[in-house]
C-alpha atoms as a PDB file:
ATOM      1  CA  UNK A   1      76.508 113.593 111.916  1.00  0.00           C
ATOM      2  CA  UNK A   2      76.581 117.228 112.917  1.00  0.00           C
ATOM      3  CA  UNK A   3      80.492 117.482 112.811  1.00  0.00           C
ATOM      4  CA  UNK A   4      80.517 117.692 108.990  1.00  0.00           C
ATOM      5  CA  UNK A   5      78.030 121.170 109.269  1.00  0.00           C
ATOM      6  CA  UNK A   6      80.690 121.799 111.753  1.00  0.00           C
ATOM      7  CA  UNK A   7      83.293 121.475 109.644  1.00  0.00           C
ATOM      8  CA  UNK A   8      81.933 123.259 107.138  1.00  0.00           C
ATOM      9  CA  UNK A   9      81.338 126.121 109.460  1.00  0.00           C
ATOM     10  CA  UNK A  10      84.819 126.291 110.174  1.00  0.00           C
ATOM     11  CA  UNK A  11      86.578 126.360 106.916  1.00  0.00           C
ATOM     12  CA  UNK A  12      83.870 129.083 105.811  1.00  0.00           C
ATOM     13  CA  UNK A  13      84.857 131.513 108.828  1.00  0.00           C
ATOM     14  CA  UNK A  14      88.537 130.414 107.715  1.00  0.00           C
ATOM     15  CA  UNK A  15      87.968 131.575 103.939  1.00  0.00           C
ATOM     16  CA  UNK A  16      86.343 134.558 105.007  1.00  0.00           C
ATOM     17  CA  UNK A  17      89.161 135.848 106.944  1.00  0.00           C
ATOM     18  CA  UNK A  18      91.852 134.842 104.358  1.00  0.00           C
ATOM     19  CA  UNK A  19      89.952 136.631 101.941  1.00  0.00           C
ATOM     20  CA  UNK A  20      89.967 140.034 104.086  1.00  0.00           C
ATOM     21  CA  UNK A  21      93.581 139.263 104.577  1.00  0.00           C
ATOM     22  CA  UNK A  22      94.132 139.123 100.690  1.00  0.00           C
ATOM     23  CA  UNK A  23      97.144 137.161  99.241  1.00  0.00           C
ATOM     24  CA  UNK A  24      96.656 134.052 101.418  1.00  0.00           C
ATOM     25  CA  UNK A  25      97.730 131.254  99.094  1.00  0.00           C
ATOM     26  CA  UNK A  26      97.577 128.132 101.598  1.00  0.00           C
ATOM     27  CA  UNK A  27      96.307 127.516 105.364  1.00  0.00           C
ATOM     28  CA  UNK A  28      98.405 125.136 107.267  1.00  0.00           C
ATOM     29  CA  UNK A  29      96.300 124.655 110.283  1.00  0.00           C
ATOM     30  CA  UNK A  30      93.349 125.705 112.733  1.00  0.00           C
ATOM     31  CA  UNK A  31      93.043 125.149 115.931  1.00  0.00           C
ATOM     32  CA  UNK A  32      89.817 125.087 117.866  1.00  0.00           C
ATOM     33  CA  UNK A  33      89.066 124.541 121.711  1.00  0.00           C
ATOM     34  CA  UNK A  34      86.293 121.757 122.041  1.00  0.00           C
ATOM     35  CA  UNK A  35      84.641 121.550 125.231  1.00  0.00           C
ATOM     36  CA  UNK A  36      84.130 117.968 126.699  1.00  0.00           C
ATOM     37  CA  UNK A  37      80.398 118.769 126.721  1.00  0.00           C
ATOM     38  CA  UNK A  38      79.408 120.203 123.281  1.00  0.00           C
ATOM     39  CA  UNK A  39      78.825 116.976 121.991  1.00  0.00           C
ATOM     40  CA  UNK A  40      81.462 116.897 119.503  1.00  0.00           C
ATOM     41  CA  UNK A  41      83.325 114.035 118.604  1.00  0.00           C
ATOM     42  CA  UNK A  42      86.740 115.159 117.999  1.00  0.00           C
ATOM     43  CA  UNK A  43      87.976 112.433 115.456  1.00  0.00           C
ATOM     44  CA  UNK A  44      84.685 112.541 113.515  1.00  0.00           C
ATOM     45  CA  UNK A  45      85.356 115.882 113.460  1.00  0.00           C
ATOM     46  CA  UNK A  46      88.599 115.693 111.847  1.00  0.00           C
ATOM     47  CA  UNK A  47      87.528 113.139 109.491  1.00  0.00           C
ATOM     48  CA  UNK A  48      84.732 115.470 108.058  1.00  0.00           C
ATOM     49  CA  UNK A  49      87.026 118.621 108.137  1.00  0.00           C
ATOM     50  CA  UNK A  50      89.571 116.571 105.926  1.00  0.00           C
ATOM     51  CA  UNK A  51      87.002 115.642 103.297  1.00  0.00           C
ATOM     52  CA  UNK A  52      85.431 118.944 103.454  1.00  0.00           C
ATOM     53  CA  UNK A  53      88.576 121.287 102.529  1.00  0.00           C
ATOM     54  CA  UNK A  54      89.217 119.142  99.485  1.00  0.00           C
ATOM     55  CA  UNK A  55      89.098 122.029  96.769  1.00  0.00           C
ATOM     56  CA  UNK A  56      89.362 124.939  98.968  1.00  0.00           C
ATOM     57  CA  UNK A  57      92.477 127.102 100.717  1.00  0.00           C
ATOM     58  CA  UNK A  58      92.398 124.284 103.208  1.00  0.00           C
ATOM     59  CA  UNK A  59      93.023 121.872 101.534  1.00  0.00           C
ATOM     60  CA  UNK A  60      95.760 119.415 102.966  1.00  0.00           C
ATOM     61  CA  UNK A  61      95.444 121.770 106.339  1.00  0.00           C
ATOM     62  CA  UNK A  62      95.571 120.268 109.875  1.00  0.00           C
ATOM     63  CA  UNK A  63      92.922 120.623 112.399  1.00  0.00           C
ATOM     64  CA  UNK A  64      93.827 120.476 115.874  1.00  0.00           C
ATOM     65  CA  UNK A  65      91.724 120.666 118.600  1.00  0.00           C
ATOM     66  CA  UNK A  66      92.482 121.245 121.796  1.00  0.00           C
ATOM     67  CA  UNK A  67      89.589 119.380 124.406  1.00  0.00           C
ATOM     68  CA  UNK A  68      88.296 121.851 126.970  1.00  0.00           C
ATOM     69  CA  UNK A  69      87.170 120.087 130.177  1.00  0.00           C
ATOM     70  CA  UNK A  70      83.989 120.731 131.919  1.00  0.00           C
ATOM     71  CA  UNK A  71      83.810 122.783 135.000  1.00  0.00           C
ATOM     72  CA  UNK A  72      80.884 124.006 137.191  1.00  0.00           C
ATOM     73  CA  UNK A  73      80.033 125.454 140.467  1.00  0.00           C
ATOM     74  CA  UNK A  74      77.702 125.476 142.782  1.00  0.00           C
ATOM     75  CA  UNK A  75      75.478 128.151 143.638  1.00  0.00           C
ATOM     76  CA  UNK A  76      74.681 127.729 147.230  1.00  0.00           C
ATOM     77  CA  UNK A  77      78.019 126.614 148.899  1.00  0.00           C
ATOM     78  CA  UNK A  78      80.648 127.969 145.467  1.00  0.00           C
ATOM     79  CA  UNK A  79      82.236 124.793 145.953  1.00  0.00           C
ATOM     80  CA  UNK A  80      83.409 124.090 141.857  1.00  0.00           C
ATOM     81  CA  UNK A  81      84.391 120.760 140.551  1.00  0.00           C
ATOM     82  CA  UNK A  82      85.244 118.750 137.184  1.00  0.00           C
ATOM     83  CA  UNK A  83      81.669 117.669 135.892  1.00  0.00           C
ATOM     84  CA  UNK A  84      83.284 114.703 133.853  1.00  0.00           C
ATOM     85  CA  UNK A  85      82.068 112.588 131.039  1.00  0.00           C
ATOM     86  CA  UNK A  86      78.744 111.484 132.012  1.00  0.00           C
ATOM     87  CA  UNK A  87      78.411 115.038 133.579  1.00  0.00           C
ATOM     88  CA  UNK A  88      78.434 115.569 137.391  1.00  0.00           C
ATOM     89  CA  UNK A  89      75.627 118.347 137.454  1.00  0.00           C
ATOM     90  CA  UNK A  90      74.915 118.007 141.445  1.00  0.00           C
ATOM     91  CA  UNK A  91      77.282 119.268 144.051  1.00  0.00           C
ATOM     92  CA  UNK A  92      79.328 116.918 145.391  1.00  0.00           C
ATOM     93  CA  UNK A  93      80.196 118.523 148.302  1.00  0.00           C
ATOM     94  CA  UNK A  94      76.425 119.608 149.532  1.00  0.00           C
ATOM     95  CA  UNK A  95      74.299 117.725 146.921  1.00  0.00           C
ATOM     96  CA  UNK A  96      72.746 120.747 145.754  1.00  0.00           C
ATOM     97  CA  UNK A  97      71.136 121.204 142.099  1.00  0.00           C
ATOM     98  CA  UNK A  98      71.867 125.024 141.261  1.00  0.00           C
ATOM     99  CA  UNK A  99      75.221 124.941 139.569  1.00  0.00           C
ATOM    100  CA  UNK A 100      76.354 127.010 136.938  1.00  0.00           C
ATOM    101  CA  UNK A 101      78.203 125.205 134.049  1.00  0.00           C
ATOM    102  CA  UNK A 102      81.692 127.470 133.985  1.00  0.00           C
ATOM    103  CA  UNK A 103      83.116 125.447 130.875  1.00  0.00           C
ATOM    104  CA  UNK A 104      82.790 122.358 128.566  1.00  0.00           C
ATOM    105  CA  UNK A 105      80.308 123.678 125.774  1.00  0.00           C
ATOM    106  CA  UNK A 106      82.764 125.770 124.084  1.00  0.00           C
ATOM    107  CA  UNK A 107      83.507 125.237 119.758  1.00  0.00           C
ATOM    108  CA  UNK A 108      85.934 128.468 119.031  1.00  0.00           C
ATOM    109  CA  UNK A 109      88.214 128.858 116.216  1.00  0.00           C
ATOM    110  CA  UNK A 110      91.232 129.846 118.353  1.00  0.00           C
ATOM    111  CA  UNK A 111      94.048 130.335 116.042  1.00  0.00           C
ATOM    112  CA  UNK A 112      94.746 129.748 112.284  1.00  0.00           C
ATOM    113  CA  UNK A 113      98.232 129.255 110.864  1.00  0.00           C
ATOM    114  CA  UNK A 114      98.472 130.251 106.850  1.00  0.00           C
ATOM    115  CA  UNK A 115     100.847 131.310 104.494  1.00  0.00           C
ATOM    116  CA  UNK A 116     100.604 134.691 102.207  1.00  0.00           C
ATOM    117  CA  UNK A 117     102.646 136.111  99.893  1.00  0.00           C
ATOM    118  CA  UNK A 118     104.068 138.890 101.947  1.00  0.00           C
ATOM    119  CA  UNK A 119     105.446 136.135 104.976  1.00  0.00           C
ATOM    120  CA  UNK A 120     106.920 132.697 103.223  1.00  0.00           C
ATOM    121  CA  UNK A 121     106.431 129.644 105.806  1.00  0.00           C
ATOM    122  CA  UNK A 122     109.680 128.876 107.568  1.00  0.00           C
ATOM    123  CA  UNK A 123     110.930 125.246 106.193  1.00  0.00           C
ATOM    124  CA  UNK A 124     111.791 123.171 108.322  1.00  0.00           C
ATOM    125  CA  UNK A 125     116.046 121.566 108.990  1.00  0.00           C
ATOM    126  CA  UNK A 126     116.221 118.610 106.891  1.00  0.00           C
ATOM    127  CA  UNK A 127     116.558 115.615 109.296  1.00  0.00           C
ATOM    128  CA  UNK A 128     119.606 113.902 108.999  1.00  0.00           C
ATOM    129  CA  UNK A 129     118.617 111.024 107.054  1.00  0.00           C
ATOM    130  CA  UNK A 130     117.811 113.882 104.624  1.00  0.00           C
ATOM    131  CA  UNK A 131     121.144 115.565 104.343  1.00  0.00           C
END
């Protein structure tokens, strides 16, 4: 199960940059892009990034990933076209065999939601069951 080195991967570039940040106290969430074709599975993925923050600024934070479909085109004719899930690596407009994958493999941190002590987190209205 790869997702769990992964995982780990992640929270480490995450602890890095709340360290340079300084005064980071909790992270509430990252967000990564997942291409269809990296051969991630996203809820395995989760899973392992839970258990793995246990202990760390992560801890409790949510991982959302946002699933990056795969595109390609084709060299000869520039026709492009979703490649799907089993892949479509062939042209299907002249059936030709040099494409170029345009997207799908990608595994990018893209944005990481935290709280320091020089910006408190925003709480949210009480619902009104709550008030």
């Amino acid at each position: 199960m790869h997702e769990m080195s992964i995982a780990l991967a992640v929270i480490g570039q995450v602890e890095e940059a709340a360290e340079r940040a300084g005064d980071v106290t909790a992270v509430h969430s990252v967000r990564l892009q997942v291409g269809e074709l990296a051969g991630v599975v996203p809820d395995a993925l989760s899973f392992c990034f839970e258990l793995a923050c246990a202990g760390t600024v992560l801890e409790g934070a949510e991982l959302v990933t946002d699933t990056v479909p795969g595109r390609a085109r084709c060299a000869p004719c520039a026709h492009e076209w979703a490649v799907g899930m089993p892949p479509l690596l062939s042209c299907p407009r002249c059936d030709g065999g040099s494409t170029d994958l345009l997207s799908g493999r990608e595994l990018q941190i893209v944005g990481v939601r935290w709280e320091d002590g020089r910006t408190p987190t925003a709480t949210p209205e009480p619902t009104p069951e709550e008030r």
